[in-house]
N, C-alpha and C. Protein backbone atom coordinates (compact mmCIF):
# COMPACT_ATOMS: atom_id res chain seq x y z
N UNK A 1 0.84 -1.19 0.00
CA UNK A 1 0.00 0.00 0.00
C UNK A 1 0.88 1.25 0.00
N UNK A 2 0.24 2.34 -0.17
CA UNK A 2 0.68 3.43 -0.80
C UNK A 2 -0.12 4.94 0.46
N UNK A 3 0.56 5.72 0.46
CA UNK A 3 0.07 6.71 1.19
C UNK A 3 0.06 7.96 0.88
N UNK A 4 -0.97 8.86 1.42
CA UNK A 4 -1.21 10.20 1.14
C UNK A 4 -1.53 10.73 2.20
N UNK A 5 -0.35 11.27 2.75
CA UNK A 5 -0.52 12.09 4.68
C UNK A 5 -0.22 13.25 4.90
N UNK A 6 -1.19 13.66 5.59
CA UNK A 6 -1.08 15.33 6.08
C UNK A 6 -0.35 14.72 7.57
N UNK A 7 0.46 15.79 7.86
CA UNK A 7 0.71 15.65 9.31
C UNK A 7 0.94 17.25 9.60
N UNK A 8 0.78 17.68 10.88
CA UNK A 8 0.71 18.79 12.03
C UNK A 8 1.81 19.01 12.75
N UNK A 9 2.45 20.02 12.49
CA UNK A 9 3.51 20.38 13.44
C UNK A 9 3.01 20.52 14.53
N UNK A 10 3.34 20.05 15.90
CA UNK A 10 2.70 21.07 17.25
C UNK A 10 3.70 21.82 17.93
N UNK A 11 4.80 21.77 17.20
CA UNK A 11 5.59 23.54 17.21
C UNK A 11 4.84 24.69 16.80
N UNK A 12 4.43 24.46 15.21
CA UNK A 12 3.78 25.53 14.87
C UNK A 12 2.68 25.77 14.24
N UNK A 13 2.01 24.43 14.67
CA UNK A 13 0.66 24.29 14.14
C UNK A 13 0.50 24.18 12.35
N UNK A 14 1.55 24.11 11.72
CA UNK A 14 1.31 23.99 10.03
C UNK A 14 1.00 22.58 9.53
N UNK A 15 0.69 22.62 8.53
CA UNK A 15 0.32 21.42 8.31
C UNK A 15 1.28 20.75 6.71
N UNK A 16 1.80 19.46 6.94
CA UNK A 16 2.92 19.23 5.67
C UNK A 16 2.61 18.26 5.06
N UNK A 17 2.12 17.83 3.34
CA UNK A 17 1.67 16.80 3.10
C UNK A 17 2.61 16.14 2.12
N UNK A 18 2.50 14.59 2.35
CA UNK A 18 3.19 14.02 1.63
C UNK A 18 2.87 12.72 1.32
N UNK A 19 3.59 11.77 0.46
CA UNK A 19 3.14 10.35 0.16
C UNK A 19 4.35 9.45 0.60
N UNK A 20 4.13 8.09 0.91
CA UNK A 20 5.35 7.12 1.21
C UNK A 20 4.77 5.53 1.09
N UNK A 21 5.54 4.61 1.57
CA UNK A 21 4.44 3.48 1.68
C UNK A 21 4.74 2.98 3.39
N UNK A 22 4.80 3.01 4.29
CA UNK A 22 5.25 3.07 5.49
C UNK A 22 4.76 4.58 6.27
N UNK A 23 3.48 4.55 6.41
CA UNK A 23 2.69 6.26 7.67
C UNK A 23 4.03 5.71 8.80
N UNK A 24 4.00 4.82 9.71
CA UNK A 24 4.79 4.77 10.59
C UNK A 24 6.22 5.00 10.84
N UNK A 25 7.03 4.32 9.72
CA UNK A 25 8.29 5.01 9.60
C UNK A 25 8.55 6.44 9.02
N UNK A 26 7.63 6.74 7.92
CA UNK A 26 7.63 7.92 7.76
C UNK A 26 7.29 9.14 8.86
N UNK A 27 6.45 8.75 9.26
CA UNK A 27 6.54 9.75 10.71
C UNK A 27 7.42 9.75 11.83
N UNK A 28 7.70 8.70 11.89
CA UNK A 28 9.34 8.84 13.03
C UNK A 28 10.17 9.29 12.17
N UNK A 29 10.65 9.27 10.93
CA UNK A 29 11.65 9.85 10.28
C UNK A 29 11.67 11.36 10.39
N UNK A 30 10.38 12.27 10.02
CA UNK A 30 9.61 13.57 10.38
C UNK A 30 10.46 13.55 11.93
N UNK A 31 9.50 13.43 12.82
CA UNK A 31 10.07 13.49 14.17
C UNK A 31 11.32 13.20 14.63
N UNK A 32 12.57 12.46 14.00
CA UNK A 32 14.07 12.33 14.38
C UNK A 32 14.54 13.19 13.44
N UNK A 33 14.19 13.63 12.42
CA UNK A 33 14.71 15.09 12.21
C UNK A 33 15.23 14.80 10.76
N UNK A 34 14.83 13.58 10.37
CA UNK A 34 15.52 13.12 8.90
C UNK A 34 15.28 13.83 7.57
N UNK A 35 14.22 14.72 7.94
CA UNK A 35 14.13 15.21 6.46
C UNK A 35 13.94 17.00 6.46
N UNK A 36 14.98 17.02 5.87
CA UNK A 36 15.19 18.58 5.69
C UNK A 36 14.39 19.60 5.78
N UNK A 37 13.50 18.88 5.34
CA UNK A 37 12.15 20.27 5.27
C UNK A 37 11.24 20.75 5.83
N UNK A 38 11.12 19.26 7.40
CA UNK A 38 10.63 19.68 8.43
C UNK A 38 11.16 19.68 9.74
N UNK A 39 12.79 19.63 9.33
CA UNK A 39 13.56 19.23 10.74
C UNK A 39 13.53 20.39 11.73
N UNK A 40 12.87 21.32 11.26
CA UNK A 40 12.92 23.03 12.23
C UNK A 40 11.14 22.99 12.71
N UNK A 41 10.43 21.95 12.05
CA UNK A 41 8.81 22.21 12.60
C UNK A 41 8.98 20.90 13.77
N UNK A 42 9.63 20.27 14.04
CA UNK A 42 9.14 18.95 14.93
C UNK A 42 8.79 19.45 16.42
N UNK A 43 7.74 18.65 16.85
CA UNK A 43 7.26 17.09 16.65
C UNK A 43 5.83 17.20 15.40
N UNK A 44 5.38 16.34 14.67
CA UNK A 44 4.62 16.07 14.19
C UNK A 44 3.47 14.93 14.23
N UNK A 45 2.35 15.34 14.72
CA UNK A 45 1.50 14.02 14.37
C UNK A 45 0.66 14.04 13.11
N UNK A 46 0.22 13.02 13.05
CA UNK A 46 -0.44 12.41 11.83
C UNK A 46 -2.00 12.60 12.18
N UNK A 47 -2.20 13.73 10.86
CA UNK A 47 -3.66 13.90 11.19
C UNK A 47 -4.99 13.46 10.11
N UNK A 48 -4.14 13.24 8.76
CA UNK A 48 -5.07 12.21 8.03
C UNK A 48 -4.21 11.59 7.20
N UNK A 49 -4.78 10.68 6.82
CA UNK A 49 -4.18 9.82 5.62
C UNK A 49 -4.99 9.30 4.38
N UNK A 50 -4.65 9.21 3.27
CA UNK A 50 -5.83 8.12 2.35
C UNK A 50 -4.64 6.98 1.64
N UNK A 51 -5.08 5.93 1.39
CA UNK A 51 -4.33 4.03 1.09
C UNK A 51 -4.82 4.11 -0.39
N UNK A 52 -3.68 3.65 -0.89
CA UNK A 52 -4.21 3.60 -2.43
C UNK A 52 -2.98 2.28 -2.99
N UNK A 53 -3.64 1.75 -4.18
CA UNK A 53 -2.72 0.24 -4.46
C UNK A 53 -1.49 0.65 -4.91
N UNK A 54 -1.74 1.80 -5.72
CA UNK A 54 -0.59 2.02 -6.61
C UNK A 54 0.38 3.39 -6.01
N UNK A 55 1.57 3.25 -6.17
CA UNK A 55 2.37 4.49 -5.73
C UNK A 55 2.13 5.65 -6.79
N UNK A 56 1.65 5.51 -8.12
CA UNK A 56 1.34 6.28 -9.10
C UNK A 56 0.48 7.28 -8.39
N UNK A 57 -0.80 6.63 -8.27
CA UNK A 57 -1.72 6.67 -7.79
C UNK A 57 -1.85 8.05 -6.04
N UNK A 58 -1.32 7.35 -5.47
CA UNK A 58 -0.71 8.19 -4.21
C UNK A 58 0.35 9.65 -4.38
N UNK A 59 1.05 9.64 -5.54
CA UNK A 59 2.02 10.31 -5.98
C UNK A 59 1.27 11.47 -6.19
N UNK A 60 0.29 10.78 -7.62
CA UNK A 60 -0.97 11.80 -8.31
C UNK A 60 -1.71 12.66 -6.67
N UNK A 61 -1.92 12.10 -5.80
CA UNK A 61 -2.58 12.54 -4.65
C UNK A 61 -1.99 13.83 -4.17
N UNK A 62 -0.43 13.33 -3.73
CA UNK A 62 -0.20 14.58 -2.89
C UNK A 62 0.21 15.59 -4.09
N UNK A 63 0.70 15.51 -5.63
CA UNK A 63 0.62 16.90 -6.25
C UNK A 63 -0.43 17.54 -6.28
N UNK A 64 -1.31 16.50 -6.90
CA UNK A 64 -2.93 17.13 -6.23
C UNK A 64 -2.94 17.78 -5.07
N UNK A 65 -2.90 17.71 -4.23
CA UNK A 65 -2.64 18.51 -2.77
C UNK A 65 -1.60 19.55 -2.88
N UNK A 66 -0.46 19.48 -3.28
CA UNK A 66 0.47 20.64 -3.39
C UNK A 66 0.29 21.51 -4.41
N UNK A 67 -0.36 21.38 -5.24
CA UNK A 67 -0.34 22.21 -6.10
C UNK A 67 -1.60 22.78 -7.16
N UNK A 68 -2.89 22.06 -6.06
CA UNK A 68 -4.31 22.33 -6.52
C UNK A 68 -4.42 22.47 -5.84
N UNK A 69 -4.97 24.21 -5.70
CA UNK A 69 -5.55 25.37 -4.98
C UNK A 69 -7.04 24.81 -4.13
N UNK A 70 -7.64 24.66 -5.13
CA UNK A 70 -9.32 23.76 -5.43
C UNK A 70 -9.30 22.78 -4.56
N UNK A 71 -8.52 21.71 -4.95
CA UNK A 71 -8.93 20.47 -4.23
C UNK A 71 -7.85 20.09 -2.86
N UNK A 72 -7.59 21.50 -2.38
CA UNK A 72 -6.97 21.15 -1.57
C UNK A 72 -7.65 22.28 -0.22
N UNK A 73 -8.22 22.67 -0.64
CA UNK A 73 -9.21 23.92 -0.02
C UNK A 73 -10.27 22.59 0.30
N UNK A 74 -11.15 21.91 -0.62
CA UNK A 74 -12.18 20.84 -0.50
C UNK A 74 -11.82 20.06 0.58
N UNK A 75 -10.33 19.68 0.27
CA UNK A 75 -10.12 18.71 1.67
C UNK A 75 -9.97 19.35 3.06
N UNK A 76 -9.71 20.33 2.81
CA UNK A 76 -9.72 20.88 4.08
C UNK A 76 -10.76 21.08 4.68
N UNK A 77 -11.47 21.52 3.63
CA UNK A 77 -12.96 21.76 4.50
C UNK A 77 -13.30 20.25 5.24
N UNK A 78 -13.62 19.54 4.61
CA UNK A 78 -13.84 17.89 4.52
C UNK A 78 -13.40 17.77 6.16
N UNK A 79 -12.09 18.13 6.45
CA UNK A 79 -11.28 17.18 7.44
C UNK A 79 -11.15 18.18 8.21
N UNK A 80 -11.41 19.73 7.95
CA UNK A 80 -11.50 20.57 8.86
C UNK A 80 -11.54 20.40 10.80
N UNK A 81 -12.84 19.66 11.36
CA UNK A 81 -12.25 19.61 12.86
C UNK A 81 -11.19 18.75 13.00
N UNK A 82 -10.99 17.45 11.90
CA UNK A 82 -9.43 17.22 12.41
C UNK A 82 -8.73 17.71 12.40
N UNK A 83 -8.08 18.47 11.29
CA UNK A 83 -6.27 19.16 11.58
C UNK A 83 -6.31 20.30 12.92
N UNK A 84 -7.90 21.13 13.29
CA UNK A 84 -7.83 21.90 13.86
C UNK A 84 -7.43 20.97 15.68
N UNK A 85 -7.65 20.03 15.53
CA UNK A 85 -7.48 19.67 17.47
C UNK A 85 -5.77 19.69 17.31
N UNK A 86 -5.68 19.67 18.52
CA UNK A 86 -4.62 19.20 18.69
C UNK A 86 -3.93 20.71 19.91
């Protein structure tokens, strides 16, 4: 399986999305500081995800998310009281 995850800084409350096939190692990697781009926001939890067969598939997801204005506003609304707890 294949992944498409938002996760939450609770340093600074932002939110960083990405794809992998492993939510679990990928989020300890986030949190031990392994990846450059959020090693200054940690700690991070995991506040949604969507499973898909193909890594294509999941890939297509998070550009969708990074770089559609539209459907990334939709999801938010969608998942809105989740990213907000915390």
């Amino acid at each position: 399986m294949y992944y498409f995850y938002i996760l939450k800084s609770l340093k600074d409350g932002k939110l960083y999305k990405g794809f992998t096939n492993n939510l679990r190692r990928r989020l300890d990697e986030h949190n031990a500081g392994s990846s450059k781009s959020t090693k200054s926001r940690r700690p991070f939890k995991l506040m949604y995800y969507e499973a898909f067969s193909s890594k294509e598939d999941a890939m297509r997801r998070e550009k969708q998310m990074k770089l559609g204005a539209k459907a990334w506003a939709q999801l938010k609304r969608r998942i809105k009281n989740s990213i907000e707890e915390v």
